[in-house]
N, C-alpha and C. Protein backbone atom coordinates (compact mmCIF):
# COMPACT_ATOMS: atom_id res chain seq x y z
N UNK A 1 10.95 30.41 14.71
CA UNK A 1 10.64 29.07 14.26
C UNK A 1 9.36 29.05 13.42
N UNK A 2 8.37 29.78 13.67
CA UNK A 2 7.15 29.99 12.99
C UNK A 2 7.21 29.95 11.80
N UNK A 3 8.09 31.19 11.15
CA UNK A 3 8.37 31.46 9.86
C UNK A 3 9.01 30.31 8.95
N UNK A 4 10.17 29.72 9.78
CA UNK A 4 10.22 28.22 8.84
C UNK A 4 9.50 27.46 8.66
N UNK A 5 8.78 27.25 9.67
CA UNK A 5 7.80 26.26 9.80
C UNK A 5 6.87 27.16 8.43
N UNK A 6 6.08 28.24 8.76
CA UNK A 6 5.52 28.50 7.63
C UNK A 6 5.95 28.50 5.67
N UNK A 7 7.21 28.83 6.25
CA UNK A 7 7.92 28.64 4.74
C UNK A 7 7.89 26.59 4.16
N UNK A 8 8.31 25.69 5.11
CA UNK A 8 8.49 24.75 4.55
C UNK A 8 7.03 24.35 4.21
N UNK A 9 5.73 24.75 4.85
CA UNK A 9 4.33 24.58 4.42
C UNK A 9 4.47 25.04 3.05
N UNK A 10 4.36 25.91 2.96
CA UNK A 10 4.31 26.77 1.93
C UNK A 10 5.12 26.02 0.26
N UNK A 11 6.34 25.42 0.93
CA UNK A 11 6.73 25.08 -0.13
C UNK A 11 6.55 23.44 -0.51
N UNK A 12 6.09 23.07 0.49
CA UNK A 12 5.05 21.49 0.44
C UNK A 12 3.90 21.78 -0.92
N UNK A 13 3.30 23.05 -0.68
CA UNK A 13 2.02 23.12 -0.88
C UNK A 13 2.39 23.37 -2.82
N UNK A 14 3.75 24.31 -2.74
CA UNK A 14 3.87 24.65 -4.20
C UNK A 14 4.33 22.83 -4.83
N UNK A 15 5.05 22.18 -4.31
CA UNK A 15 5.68 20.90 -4.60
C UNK A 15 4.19 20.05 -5.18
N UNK A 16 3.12 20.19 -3.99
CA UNK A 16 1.90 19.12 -4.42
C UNK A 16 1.69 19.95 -5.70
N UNK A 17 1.21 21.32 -6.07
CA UNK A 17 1.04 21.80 -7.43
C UNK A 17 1.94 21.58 -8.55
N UNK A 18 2.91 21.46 -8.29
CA UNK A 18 3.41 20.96 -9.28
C UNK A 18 3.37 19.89 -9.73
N UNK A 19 4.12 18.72 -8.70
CA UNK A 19 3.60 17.52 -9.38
C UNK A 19 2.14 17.03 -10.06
N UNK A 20 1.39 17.56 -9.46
CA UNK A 20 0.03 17.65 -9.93
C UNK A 20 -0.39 18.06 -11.77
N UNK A 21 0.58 18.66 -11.80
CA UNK A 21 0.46 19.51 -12.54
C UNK A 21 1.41 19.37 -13.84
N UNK A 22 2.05 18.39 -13.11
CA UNK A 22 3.12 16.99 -14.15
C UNK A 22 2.56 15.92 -14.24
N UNK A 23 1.55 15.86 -13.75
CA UNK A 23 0.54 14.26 -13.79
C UNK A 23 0.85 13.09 -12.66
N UNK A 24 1.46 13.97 -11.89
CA UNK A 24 1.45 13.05 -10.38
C UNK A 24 -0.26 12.59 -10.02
N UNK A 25 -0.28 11.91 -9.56
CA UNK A 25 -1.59 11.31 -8.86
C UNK A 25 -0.75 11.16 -7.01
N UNK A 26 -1.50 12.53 -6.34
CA UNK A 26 -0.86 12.42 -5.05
C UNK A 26 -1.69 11.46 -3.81
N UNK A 27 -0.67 11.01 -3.47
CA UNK A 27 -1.32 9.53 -2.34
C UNK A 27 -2.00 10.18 -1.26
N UNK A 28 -0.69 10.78 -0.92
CA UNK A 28 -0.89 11.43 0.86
C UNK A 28 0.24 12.46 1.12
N UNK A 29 0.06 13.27 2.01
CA UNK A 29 0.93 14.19 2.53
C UNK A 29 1.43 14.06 3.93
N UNK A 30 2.38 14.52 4.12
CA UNK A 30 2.93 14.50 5.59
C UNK A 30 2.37 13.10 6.20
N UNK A 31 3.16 12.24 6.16
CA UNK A 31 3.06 10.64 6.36
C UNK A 31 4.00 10.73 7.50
N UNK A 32 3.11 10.22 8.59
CA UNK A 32 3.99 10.26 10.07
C UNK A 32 3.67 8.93 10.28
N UNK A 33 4.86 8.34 11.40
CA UNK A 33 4.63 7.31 11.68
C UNK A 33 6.14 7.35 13.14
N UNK A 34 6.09 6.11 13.89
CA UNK A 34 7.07 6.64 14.90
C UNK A 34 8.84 6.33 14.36
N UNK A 35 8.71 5.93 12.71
CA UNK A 35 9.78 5.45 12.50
C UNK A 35 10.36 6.65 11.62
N UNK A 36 9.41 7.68 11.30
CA UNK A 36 9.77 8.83 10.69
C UNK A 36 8.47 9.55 10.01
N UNK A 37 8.81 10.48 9.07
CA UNK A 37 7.69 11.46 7.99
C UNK A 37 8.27 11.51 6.81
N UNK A 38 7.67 11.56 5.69
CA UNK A 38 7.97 11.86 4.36
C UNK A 38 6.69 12.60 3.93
N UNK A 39 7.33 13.87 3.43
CA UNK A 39 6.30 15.02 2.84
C UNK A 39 5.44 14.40 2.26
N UNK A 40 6.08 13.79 0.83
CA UNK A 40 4.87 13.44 -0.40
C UNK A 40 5.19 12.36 -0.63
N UNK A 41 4.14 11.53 -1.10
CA UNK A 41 3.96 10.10 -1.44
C UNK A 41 3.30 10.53 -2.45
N UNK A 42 3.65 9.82 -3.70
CA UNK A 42 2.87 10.62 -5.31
C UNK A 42 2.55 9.34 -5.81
N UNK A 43 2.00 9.36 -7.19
CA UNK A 43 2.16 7.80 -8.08
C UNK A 43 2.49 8.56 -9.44
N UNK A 44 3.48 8.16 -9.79
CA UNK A 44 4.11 8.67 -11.02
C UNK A 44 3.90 7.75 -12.15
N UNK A 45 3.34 7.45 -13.01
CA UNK A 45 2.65 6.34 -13.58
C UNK A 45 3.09 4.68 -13.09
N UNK A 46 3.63 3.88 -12.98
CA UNK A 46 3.61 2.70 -12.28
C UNK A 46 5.10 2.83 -11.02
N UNK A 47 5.15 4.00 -10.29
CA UNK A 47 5.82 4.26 -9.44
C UNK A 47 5.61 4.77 -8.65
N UNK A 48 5.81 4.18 -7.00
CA UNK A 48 5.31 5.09 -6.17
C UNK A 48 6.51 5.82 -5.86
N UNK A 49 6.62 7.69 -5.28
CA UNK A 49 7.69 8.06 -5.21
C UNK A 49 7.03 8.65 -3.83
N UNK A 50 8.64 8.52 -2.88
CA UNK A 50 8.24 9.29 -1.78
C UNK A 50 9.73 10.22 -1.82
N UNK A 51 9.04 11.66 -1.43
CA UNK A 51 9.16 12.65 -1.57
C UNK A 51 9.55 13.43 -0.55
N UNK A 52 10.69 13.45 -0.53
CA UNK A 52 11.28 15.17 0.34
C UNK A 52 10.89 16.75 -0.13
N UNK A 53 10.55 16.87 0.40
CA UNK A 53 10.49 18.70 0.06
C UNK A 53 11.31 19.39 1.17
N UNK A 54 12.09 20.35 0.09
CA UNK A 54 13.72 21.24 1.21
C UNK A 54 13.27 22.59 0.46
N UNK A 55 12.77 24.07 1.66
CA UNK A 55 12.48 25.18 0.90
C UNK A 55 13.61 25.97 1.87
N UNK A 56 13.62 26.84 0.60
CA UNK A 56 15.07 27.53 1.23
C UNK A 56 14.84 29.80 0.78
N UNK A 57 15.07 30.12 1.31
CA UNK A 57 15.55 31.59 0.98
C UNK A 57 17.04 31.47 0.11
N UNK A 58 17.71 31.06 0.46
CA UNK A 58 19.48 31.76 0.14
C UNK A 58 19.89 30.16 0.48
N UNK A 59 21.09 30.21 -0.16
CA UNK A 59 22.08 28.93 0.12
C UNK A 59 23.21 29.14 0.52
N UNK A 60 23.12 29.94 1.90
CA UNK A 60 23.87 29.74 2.46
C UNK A 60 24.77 28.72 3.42
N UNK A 61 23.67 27.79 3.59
CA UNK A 61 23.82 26.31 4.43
C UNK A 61 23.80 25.46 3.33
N UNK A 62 24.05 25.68 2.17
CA UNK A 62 24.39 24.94 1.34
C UNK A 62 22.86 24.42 0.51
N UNK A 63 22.74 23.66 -0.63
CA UNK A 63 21.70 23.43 -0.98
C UNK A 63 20.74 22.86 -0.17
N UNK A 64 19.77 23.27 -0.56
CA UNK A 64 18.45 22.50 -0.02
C UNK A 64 18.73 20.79 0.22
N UNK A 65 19.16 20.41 -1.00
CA UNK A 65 19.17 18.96 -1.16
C UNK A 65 20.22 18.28 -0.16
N UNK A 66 20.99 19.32 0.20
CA UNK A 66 22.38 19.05 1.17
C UNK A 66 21.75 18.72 2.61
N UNK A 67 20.53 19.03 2.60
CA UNK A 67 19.85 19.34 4.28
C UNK A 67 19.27 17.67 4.28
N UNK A 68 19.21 16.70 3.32
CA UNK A 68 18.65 15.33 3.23
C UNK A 68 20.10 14.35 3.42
N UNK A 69 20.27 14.53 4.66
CA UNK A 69 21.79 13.61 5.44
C UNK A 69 21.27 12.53 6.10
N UNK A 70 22.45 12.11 6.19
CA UNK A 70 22.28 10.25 6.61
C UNK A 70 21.46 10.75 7.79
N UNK A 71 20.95 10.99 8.81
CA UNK A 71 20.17 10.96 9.36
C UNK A 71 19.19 10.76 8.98
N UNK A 72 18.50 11.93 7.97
CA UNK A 72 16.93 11.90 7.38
C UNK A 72 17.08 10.86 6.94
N UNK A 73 17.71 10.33 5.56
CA UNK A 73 17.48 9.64 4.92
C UNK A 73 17.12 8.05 5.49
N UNK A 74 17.86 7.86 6.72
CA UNK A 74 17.40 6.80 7.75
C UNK A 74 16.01 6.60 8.05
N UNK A 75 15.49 8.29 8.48
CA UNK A 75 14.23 8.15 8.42
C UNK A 75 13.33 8.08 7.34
N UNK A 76 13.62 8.89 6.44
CA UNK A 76 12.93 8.68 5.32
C UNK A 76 13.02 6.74 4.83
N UNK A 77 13.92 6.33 4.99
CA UNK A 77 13.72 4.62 4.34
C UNK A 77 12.97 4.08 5.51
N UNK A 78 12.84 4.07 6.56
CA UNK A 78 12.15 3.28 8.07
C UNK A 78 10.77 3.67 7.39
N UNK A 79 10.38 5.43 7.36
CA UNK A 79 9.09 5.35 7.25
C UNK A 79 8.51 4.38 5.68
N UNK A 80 9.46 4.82 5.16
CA UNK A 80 8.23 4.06 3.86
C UNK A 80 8.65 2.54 3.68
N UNK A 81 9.46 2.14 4.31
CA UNK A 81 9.49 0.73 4.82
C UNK A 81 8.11 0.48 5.60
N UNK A 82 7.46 1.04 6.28
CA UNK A 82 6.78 0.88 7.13
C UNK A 82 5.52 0.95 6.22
N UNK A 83 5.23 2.30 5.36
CA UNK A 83 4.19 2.57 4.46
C UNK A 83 4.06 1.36 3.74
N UNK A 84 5.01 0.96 3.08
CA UNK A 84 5.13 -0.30 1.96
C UNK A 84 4.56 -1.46 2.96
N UNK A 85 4.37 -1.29 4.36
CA UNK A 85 3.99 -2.74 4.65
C UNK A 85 2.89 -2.40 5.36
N UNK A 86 2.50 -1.41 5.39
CA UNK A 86 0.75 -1.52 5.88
C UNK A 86 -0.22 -1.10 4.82
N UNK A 87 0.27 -0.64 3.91
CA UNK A 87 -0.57 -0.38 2.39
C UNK A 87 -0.49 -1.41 1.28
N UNK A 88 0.07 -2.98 1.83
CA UNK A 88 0.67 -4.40 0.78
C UNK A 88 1.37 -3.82 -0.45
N UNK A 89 2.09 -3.05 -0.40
CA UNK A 89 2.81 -1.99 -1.77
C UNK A 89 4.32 -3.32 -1.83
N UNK A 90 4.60 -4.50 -1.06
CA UNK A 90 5.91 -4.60 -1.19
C UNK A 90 6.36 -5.18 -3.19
N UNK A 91 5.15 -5.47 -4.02
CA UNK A 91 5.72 -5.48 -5.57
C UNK A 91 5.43 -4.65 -6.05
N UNK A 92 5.43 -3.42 -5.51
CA UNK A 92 5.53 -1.68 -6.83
C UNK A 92 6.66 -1.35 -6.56
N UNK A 93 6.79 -0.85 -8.16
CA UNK A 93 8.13 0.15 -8.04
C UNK A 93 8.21 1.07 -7.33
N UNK A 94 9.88 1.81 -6.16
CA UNK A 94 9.43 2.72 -5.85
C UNK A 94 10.79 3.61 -6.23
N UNK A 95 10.50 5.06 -6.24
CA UNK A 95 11.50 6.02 -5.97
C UNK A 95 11.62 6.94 -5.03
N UNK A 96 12.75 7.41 -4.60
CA UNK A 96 12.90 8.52 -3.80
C UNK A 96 13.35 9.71 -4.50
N UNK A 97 12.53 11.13 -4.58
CA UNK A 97 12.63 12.07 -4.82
C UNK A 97 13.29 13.36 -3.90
N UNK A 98 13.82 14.47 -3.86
CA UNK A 98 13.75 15.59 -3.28
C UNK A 98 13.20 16.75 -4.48
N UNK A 99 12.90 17.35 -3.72
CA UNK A 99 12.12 18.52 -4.59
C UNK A 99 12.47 19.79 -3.65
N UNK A 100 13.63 20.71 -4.41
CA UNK A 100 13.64 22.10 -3.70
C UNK A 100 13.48 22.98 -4.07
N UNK A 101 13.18 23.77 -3.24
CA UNK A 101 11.95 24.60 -3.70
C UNK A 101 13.15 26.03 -3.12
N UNK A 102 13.43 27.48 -4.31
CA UNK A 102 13.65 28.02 -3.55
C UNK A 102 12.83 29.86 -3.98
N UNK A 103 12.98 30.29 -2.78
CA UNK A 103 12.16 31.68 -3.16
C UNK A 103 12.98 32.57 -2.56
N UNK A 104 13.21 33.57 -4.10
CA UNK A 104 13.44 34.94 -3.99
C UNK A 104 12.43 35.70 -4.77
N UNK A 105 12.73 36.05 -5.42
CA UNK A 105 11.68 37.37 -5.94
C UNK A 105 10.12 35.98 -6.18
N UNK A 106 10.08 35.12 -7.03
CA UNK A 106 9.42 34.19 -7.04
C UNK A 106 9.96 32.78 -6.29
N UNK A 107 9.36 31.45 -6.63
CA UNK A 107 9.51 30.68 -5.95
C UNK A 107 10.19 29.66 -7.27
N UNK A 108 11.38 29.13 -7.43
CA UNK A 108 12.18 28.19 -8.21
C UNK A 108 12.05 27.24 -7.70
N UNK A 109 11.74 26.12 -8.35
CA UNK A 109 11.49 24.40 -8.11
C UNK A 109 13.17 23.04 -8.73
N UNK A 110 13.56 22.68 -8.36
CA UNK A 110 14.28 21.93 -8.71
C UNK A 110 14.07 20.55 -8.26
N UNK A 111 13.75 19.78 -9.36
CA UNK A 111 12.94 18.32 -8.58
C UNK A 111 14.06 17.18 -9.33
N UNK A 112 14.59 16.66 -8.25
CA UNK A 112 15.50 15.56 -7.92
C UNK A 112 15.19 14.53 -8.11
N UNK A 113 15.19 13.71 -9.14
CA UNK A 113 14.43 11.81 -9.31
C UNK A 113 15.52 11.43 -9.01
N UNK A 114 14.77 10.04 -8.38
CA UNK A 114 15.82 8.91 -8.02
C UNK A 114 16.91 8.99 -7.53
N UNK A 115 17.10 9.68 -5.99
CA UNK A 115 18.28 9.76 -5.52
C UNK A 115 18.28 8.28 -4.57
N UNK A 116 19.83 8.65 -4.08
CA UNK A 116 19.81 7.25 -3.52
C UNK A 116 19.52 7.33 -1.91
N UNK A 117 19.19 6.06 -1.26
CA UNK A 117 18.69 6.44 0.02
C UNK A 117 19.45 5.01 0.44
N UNK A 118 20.38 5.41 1.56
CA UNK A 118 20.95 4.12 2.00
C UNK A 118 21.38 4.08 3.47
């Protein structure tokens, strides 16, 4: 368990560099709350986006992006339902992103705008 756990750090950490590095302005990371977590919360010029990050070795369980199922995504909308109402955010735009991240010899990024969350 360690090693995933260390890998999905790891690929949090490449996700904040990048967006960063696309002109994200990052809010916060690992946003817990008891209604759920969302990795990244960014501001993408007049959008706030909250952010999945899925890091993977091999696709064998199918894509990264495949691992964001009606379950998560339940959580993912509760928590930033929740964010949007203790930070007064309810008139900004928002989006939901995934960003997967995968590593073999290097580390490949594939970043997902505007998926749907329902």
């Amino acid at each position: 368990m360690y090693e995933k756990h260390y890998l999905g750090k790891t690929g949090e950490m490449i996700a904040t560099k990048y967006l960063i590095k696309n002109g994200y302005k990052i809010v916060t990371r690992n946003f817990r709350c008891k209604q759920g977590e969302i990795d990244i919360i960014a501001q993408d010029k007049n959008e706030i986006v909250f952010i999945e990050v899925k890091t993977r070795h091999n696709n064998n369980y199918g894509n990264p992006a495949q691992a964001v199922d009606k379950r998560k995504r339940t959580h993912i909308l509760n928590a930033t339902k929740y964010f949007i109402y203790i930070n007064r955010l309810e008139n900004r735009f928002i989006r939901f992103d995934v960003i997967e991240i995968y590593q073999k010899d290097k580390f490949y990024i594939n970043h997902i705008k505007n998926i749907i969350i329902k």
